[in-house]
PDB file of N, CA and C in Angstrom:
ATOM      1  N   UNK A   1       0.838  -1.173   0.000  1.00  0.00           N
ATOM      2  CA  UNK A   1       0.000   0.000   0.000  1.00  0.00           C
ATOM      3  C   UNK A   1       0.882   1.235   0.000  1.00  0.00           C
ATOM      4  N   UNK A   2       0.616   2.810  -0.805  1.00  0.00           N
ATOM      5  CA  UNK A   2       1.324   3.387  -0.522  1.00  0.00           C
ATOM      6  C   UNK A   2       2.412   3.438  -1.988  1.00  0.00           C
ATOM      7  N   UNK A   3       3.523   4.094  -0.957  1.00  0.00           N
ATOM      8  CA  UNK A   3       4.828   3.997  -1.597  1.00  0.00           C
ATOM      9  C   UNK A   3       5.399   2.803  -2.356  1.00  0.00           C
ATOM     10  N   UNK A   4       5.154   2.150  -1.707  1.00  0.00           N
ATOM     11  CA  UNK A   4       6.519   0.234  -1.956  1.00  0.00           C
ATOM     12  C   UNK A   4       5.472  -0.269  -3.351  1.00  0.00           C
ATOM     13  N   UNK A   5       3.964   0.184  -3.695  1.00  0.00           N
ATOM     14  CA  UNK A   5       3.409  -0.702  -4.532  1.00  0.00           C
ATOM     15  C   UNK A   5       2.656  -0.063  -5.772  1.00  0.00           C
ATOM     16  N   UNK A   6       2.451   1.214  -5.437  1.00  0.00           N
ATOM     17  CA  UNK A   6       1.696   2.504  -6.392  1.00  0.00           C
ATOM     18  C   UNK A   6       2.386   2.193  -7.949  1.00  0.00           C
ATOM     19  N   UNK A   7       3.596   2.294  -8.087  1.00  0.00           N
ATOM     20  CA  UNK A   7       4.135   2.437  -9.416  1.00  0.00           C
ATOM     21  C   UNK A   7       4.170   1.150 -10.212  1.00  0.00           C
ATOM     22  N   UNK A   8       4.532   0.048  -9.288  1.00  0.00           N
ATOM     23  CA  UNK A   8       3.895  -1.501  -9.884  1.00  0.00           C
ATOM     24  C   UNK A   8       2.488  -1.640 -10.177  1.00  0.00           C
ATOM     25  N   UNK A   9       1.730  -1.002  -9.435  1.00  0.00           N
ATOM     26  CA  UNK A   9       0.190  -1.286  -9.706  1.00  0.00           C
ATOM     27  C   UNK A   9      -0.106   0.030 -11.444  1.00  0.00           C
ATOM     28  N   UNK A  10       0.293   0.654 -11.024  1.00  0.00           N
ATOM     29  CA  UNK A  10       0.274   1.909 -12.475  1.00  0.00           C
ATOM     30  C   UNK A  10       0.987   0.662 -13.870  1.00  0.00           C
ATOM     31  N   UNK A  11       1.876   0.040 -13.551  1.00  0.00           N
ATOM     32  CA  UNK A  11       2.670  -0.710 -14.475  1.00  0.00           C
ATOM     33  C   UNK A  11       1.458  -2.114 -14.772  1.00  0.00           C
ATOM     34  N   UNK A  12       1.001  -2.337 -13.969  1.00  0.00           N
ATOM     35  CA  UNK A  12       0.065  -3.429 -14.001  1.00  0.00           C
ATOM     36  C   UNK A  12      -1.135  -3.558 -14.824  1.00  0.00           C
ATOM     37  N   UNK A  13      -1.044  -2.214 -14.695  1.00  0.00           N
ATOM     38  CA  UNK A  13      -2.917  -1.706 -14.923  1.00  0.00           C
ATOM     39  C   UNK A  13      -3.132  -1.882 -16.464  1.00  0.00           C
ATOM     40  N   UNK A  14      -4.173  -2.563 -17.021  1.00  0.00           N
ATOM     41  CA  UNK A  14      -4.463  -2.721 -18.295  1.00  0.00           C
ATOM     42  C   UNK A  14      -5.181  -1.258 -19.389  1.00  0.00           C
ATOM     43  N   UNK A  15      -4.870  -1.673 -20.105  1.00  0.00           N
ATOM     44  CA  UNK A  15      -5.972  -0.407 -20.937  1.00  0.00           C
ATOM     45  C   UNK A  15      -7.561  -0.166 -20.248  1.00  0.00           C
ATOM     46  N   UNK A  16      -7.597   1.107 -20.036  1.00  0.00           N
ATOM     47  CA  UNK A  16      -8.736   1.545 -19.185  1.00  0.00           C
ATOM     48  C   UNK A  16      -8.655   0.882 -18.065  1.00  0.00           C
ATOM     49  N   UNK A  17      -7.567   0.740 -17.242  1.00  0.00           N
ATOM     50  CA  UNK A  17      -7.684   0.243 -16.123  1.00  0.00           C
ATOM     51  C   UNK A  17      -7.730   1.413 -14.733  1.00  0.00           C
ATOM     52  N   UNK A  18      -8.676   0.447 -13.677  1.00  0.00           N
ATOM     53  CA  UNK A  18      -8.625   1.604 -12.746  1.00  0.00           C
ATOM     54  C   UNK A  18      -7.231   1.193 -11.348  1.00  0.00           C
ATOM     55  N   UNK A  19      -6.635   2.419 -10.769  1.00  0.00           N
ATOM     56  CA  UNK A  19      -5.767   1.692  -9.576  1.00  0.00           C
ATOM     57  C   UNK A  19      -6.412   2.309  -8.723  1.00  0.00           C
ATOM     58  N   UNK A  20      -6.703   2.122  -7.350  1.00  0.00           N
ATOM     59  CA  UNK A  20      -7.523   2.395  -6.041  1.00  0.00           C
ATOM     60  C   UNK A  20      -6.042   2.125  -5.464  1.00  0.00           C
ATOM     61  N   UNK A  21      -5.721   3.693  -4.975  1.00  0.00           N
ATOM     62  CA  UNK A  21      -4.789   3.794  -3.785  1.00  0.00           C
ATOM     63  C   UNK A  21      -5.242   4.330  -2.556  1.00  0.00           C
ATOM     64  N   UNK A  22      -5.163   3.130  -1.566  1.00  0.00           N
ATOM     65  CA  UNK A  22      -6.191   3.172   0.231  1.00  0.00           C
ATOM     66  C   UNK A  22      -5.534   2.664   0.966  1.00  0.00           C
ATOM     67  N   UNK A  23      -4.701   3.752   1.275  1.00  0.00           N
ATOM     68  CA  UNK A  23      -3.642   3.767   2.498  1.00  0.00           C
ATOM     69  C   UNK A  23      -2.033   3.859   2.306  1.00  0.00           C
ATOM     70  N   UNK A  24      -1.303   3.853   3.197  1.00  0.00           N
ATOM     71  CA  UNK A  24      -0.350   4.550   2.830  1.00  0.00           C
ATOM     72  C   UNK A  24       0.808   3.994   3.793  1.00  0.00           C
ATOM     73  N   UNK A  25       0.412   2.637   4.133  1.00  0.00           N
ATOM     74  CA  UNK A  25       1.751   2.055   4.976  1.00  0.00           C
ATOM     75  C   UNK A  25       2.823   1.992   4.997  1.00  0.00           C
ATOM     76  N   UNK A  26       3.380   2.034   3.415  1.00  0.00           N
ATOM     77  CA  UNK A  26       4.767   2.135   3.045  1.00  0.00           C
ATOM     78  C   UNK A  26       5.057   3.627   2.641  1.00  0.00           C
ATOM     79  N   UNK A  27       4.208   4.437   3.255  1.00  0.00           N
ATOM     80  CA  UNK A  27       4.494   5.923   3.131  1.00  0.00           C
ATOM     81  C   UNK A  27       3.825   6.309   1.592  1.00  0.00           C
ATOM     82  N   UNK A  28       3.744   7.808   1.644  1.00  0.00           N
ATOM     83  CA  UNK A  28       2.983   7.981   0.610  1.00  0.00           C
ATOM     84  C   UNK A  28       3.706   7.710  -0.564  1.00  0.00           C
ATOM     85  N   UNK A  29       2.161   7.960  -2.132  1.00  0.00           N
ATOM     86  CA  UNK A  29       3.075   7.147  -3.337  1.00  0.00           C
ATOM     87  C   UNK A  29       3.565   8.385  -3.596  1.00  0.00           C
ATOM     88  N   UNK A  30       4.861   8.335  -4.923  1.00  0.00           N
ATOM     89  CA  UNK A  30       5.114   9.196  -5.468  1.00  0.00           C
ATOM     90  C   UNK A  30       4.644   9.915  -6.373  1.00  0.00           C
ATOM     91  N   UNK A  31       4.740  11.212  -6.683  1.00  0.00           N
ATOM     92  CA  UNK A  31       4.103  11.668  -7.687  1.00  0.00           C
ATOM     93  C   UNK A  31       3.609  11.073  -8.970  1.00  0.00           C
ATOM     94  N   UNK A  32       3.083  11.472  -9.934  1.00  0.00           N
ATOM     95  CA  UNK A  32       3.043  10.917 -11.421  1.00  0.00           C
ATOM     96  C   UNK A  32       2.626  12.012 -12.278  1.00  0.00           C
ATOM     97  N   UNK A  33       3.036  11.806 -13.397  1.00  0.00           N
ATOM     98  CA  UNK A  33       2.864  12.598 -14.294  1.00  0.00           C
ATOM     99  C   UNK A  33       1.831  11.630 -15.168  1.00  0.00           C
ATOM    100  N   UNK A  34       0.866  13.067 -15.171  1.00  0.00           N
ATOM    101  CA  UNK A  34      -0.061  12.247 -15.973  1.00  0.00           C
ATOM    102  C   UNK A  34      -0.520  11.755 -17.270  1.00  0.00           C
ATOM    103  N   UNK A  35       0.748  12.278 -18.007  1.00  0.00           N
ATOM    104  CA  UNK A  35       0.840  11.564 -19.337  1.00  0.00           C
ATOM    105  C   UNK A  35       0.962   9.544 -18.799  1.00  0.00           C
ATOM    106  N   UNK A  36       1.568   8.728 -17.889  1.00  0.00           N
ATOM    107  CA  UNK A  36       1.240   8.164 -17.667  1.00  0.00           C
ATOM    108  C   UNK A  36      -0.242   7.083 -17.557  1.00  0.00           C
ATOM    109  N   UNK A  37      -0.877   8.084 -17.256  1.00  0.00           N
ATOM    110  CA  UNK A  37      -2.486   7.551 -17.170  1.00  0.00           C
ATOM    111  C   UNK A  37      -2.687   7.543 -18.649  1.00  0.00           C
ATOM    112  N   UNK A  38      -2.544   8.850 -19.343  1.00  0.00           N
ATOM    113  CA  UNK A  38      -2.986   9.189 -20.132  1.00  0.00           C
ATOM    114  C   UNK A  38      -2.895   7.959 -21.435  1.00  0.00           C
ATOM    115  N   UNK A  39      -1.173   7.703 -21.357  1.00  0.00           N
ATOM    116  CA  UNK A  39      -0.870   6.735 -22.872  1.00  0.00           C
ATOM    117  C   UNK A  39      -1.947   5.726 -23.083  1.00  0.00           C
ATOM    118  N   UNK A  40      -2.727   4.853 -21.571  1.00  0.00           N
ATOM    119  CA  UNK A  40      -2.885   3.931 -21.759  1.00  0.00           C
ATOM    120  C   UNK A  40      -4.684   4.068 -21.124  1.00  0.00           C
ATOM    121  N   UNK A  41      -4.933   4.979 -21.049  1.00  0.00           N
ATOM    122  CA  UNK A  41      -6.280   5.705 -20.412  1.00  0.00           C
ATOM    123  C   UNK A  41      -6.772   4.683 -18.848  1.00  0.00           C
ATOM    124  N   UNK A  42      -5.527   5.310 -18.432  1.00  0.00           N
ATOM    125  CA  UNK A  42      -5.870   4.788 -16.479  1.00  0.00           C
ATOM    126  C   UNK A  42      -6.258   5.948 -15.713  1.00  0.00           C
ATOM    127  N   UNK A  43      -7.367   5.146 -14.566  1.00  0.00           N
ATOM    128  CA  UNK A  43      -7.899   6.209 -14.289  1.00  0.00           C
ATOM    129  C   UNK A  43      -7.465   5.423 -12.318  1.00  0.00           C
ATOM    130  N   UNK A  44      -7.487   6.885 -11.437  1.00  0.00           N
ATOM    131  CA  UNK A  44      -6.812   6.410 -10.313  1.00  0.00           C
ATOM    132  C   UNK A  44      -7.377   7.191  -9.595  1.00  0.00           C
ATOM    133  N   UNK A  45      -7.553   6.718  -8.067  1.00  0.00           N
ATOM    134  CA  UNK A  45      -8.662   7.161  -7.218  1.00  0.00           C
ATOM    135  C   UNK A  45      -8.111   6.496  -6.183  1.00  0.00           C
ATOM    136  N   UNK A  46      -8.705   7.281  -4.925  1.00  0.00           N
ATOM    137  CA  UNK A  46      -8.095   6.925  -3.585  1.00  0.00           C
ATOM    138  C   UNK A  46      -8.730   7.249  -2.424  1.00  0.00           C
ATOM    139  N   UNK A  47      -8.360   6.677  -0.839  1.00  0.00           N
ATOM    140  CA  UNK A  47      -9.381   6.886  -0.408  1.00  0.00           C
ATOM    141  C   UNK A  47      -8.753   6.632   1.223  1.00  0.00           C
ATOM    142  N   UNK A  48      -9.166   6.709   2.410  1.00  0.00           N
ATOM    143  CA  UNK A  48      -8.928   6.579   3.435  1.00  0.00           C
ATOM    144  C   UNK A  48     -10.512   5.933   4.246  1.00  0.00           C
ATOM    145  N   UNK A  49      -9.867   5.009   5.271  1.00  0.00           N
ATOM    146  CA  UNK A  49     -11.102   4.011   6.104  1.00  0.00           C
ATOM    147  C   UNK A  49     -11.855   5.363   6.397  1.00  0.00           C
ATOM    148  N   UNK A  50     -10.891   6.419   7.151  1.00  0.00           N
ATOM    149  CA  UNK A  50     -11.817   7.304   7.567  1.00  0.00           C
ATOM    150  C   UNK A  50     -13.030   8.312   7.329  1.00  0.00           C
ATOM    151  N   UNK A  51     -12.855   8.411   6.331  1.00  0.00           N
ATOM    152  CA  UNK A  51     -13.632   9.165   5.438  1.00  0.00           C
ATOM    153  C   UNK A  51     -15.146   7.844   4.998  1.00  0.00           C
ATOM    154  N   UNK A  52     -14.755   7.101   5.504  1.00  0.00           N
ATOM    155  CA  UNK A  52     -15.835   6.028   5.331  1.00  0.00           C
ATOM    156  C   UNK A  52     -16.484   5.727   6.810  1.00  0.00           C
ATOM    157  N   UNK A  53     -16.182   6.370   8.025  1.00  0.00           N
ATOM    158  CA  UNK A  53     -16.836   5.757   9.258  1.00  0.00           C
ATOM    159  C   UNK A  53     -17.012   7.371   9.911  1.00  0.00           C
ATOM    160  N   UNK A  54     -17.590   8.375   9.232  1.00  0.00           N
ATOM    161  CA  UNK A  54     -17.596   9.516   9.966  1.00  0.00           C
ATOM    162  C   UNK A  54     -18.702   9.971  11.013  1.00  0.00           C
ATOM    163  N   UNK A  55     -19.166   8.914  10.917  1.00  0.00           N
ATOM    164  CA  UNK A  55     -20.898   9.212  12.297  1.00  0.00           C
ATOM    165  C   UNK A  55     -20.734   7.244  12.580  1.00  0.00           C
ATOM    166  N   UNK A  56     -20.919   7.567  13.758  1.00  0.00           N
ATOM    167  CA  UNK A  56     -21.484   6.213  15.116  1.00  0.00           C
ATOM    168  C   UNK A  56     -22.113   5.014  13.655  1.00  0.00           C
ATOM    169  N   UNK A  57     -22.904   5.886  13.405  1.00  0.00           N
ATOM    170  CA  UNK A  57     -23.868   4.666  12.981  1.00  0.00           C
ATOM    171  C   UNK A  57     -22.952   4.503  11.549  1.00  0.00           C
ATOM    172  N   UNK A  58     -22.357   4.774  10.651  1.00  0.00           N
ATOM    173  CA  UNK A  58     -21.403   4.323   9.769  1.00  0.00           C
ATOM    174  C   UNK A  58     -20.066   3.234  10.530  1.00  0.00           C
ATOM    175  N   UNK A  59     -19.498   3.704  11.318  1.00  0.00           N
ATOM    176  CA  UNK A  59     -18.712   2.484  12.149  1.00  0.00           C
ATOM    177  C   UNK A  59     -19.754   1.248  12.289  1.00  0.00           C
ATOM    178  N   UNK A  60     -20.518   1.579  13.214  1.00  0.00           N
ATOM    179  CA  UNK A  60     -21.505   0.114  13.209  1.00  0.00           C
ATOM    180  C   UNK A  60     -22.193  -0.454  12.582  1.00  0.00           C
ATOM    181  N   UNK A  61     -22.556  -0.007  11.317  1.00  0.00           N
ATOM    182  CA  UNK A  61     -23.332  -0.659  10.174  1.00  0.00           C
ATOM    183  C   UNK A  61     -21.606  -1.324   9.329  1.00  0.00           C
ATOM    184  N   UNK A  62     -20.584  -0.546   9.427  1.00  0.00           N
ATOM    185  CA  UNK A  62     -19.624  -1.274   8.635  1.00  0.00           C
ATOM    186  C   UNK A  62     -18.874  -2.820   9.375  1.00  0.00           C
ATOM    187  N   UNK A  63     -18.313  -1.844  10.689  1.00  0.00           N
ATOM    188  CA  UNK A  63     -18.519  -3.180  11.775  1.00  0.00           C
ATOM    189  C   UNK A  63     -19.163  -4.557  11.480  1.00  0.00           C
ATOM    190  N   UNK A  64     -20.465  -4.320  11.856  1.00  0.00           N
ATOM    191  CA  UNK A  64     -21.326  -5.593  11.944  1.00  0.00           C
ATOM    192  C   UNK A  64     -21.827  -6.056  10.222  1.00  0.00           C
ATOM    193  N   UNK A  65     -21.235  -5.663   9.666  1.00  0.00           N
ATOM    194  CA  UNK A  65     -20.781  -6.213   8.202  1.00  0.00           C
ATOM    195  C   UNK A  65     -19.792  -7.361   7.773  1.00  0.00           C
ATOM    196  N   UNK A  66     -18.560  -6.474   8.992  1.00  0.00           N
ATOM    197  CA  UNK A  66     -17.700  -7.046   8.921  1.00  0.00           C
ATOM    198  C   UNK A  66     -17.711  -8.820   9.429  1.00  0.00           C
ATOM    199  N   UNK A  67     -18.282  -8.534  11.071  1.00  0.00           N
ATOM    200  CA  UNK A  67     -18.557  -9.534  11.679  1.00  0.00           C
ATOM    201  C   UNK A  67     -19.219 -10.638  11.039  1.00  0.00           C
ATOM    202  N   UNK A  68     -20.759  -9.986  10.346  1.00  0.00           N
ATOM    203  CA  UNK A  68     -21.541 -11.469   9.453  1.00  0.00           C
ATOM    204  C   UNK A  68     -21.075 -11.459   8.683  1.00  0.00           C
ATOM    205  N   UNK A  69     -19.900 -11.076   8.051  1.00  0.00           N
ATOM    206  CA  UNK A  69     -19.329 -12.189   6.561  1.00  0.00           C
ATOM    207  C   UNK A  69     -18.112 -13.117   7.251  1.00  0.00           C
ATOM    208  N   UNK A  70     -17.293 -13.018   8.232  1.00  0.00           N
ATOM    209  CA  UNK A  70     -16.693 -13.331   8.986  1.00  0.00           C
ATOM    210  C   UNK A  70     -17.930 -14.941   9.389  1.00  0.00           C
ATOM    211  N   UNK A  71     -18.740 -14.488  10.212  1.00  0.00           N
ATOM    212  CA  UNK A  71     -19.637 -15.566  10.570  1.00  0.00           C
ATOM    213  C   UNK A  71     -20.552 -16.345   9.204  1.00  0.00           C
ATOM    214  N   UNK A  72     -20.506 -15.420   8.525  1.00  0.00           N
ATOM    215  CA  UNK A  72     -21.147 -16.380   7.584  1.00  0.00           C
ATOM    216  C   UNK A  72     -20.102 -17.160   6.574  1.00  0.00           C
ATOM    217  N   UNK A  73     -18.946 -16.480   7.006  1.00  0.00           N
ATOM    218  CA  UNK A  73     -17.579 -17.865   6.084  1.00  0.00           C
ATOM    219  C   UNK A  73     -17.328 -17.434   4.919  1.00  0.00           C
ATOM    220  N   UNK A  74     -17.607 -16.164   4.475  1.00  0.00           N
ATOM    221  CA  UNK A  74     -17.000 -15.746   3.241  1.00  0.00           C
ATOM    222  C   UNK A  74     -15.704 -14.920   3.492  1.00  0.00           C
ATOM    223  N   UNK A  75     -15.716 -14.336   4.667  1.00  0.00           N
ATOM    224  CA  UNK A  75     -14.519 -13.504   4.770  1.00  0.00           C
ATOM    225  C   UNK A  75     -13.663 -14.482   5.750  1.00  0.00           C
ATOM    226  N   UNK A  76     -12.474 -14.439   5.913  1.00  0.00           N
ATOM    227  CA  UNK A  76     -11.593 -15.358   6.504  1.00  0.00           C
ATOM    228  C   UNK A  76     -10.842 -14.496   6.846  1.00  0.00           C
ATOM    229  N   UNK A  77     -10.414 -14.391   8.465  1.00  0.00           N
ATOM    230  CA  UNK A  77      -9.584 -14.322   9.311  1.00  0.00           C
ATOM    231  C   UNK A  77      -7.959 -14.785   9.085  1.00  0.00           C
ATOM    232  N   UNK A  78      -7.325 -13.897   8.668  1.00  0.00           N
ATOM    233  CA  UNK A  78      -5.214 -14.746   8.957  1.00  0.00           C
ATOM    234  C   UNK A  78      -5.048 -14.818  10.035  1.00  0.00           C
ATOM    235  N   UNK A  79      -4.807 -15.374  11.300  1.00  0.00           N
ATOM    236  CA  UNK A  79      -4.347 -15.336  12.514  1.00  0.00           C
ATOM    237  C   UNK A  79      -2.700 -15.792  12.466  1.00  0.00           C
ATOM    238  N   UNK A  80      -2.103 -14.891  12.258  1.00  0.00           N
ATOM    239  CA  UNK A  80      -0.856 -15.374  12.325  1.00  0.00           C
ATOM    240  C   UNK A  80       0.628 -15.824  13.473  1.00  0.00           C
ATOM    241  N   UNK A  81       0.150 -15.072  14.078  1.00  0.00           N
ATOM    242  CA  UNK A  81       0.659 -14.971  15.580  1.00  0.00           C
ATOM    243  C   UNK A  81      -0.300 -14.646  16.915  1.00  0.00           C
ATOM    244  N   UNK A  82       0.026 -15.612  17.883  1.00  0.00           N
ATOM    245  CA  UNK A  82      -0.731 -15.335  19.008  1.00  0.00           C
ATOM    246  C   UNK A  82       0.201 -15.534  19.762  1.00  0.00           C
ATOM    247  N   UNK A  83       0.294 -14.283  20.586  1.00  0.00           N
ATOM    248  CA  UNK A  83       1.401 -14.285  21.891  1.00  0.00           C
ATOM    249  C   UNK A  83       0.729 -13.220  23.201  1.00  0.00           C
ATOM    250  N   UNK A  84       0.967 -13.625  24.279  1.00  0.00           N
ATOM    251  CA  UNK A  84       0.983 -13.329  25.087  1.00  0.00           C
ATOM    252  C   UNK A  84       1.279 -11.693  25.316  1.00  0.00           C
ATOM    253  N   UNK A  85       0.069 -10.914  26.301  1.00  0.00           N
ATOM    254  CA  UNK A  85       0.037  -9.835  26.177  1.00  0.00           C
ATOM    255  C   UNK A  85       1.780  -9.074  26.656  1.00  0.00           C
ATOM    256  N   UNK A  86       2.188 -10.156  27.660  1.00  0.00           N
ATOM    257  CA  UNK A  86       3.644  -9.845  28.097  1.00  0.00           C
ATOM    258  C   UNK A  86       4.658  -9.430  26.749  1.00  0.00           C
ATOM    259  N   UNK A  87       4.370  -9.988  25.378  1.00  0.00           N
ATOM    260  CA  UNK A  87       5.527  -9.670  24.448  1.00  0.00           C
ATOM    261  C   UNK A  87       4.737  -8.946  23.321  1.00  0.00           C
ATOM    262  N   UNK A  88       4.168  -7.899  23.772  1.00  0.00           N
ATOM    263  CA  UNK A  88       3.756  -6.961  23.279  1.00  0.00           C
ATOM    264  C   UNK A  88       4.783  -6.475  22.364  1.00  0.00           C
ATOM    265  N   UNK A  89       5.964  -5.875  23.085  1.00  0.00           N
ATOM    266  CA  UNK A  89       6.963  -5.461  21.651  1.00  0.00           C
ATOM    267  C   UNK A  89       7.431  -6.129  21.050  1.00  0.00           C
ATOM    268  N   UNK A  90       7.333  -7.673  20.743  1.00  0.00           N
ATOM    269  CA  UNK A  90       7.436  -8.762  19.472  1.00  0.00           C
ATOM    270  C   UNK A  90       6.513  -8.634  18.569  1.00  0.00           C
ATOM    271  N   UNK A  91       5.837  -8.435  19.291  1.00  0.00           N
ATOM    272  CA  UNK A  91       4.457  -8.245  18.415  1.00  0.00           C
ATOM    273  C   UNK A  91       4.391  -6.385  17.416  1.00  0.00           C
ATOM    274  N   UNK A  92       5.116  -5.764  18.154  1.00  0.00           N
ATOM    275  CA  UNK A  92       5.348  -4.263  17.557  1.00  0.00           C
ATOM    276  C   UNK A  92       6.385  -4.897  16.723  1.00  0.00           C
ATOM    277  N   UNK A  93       7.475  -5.433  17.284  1.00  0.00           N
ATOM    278  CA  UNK A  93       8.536  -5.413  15.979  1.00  0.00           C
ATOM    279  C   UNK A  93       8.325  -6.456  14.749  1.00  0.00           C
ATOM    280  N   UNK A  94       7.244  -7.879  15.355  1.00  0.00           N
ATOM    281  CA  UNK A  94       6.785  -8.152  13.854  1.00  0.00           C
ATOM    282  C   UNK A  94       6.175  -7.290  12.679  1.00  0.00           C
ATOM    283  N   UNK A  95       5.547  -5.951  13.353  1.00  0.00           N
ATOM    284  CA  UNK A  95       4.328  -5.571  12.552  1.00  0.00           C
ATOM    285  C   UNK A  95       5.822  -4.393  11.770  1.00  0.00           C
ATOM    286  N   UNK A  96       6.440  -3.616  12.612  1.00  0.00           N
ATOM    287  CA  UNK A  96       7.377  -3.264  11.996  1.00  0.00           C
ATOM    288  C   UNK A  96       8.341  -3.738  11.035  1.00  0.00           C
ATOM    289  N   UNK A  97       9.163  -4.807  11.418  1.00  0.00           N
ATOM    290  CA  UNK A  97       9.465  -5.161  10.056  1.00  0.00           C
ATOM    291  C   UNK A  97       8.870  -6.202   9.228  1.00  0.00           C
ATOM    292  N   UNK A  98       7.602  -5.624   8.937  1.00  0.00           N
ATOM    293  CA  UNK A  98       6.550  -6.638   8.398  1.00  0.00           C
ATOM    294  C   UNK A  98       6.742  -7.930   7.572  1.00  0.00           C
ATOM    295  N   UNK A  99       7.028  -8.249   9.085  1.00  0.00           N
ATOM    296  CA  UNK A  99       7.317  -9.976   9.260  1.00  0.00           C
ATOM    297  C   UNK A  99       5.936 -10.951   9.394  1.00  0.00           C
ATOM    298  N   UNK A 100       4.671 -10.319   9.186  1.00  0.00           N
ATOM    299  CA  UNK A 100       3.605 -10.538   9.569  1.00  0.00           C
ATOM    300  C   UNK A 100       2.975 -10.695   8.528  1.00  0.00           C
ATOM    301  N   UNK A 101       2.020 -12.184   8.205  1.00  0.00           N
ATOM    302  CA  UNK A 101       1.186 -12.103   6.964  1.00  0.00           C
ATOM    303  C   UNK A 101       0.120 -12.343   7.192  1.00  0.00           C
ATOM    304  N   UNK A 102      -0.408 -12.179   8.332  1.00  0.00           N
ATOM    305  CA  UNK A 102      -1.846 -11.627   9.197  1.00  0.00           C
ATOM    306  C   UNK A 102      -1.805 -11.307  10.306  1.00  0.00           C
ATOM    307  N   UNK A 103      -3.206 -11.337  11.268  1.00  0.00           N
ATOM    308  CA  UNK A 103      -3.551 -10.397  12.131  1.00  0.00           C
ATOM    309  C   UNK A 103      -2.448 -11.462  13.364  1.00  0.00           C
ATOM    310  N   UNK A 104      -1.919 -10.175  13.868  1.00  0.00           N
ATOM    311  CA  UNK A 104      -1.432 -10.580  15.275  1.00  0.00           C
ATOM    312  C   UNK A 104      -2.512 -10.647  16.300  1.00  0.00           C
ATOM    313  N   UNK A 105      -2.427 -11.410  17.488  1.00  0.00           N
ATOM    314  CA  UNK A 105      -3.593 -11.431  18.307  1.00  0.00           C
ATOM    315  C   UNK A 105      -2.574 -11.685  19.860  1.00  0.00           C
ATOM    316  N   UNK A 106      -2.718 -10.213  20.754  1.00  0.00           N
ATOM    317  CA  UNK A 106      -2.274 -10.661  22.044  1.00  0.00           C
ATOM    318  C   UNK A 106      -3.426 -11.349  22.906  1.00  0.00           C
ATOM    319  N   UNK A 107      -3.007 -11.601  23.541  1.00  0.00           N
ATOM    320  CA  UNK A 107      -3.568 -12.914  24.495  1.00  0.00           C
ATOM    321  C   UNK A 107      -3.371 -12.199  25.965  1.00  0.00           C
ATOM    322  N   UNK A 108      -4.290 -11.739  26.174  1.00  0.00           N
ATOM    323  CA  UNK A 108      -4.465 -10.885  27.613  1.00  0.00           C
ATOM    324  C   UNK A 108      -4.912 -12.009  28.985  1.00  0.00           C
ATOM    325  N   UNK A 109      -5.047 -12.964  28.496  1.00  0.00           N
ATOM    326  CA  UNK A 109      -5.350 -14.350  29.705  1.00  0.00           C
ATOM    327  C   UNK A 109      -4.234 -15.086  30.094  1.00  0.00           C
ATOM    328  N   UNK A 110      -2.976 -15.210  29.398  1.00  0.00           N
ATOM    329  CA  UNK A 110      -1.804 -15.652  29.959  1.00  0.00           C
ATOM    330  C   UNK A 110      -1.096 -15.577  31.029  1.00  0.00           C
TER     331      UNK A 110
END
């Protein structure tokens, strides 16, 4: 997301293709010149979670979206690590050097 993948995804993109840039983990993308879009007619758009949960009831209608596709088995959970709330900063330095290929989960009952 971001920086590390913007210019591969622009390289990717087919004739009339669209790229959706939403979020910015690897820092923001770099500029472009838009003769780029232009040669190959790409069109690019972007967006932040936040701008999507701005009143109570938008969090909880997206929320409990989330939850019944989760429960109903279409969306799937990565659980990749579960550790103990004690190694909290293993758990910071997996996510840092994103050593992580899903959700970390501390364990506050240990």
């Amino acid at each position: 997301m971001g920086k590390s993948t913007f210019q591969s995804s622009l390289e990717a993109a087919v004739i009339h293709g669209h790229v959706v840039n939403f979020g910015s983990t690897s820092g923001s993308a770099d500029t472009i010149m838009t003769d780029v879009l232009r040669t190959r007619s790409i069109t690019v758009s972007g967006g932040s979670l936040i701008n999507f949960i701005t009143t109570r009831e938008d969090l909880l209608r997206r929320a409990n979206d989330v939850l019944n596709a989760i429960l109903e088995g279409w969306l799937k959970l990565r659980i990749d690590h579960v550790l103990p709330l004690a190694e909290a900063e293993k758990a910071h330095q997996l996510l840092e050097s994103r050593q992580s290929r899903g959700k970390i989960v501390l364990n506050v009952s240990e």
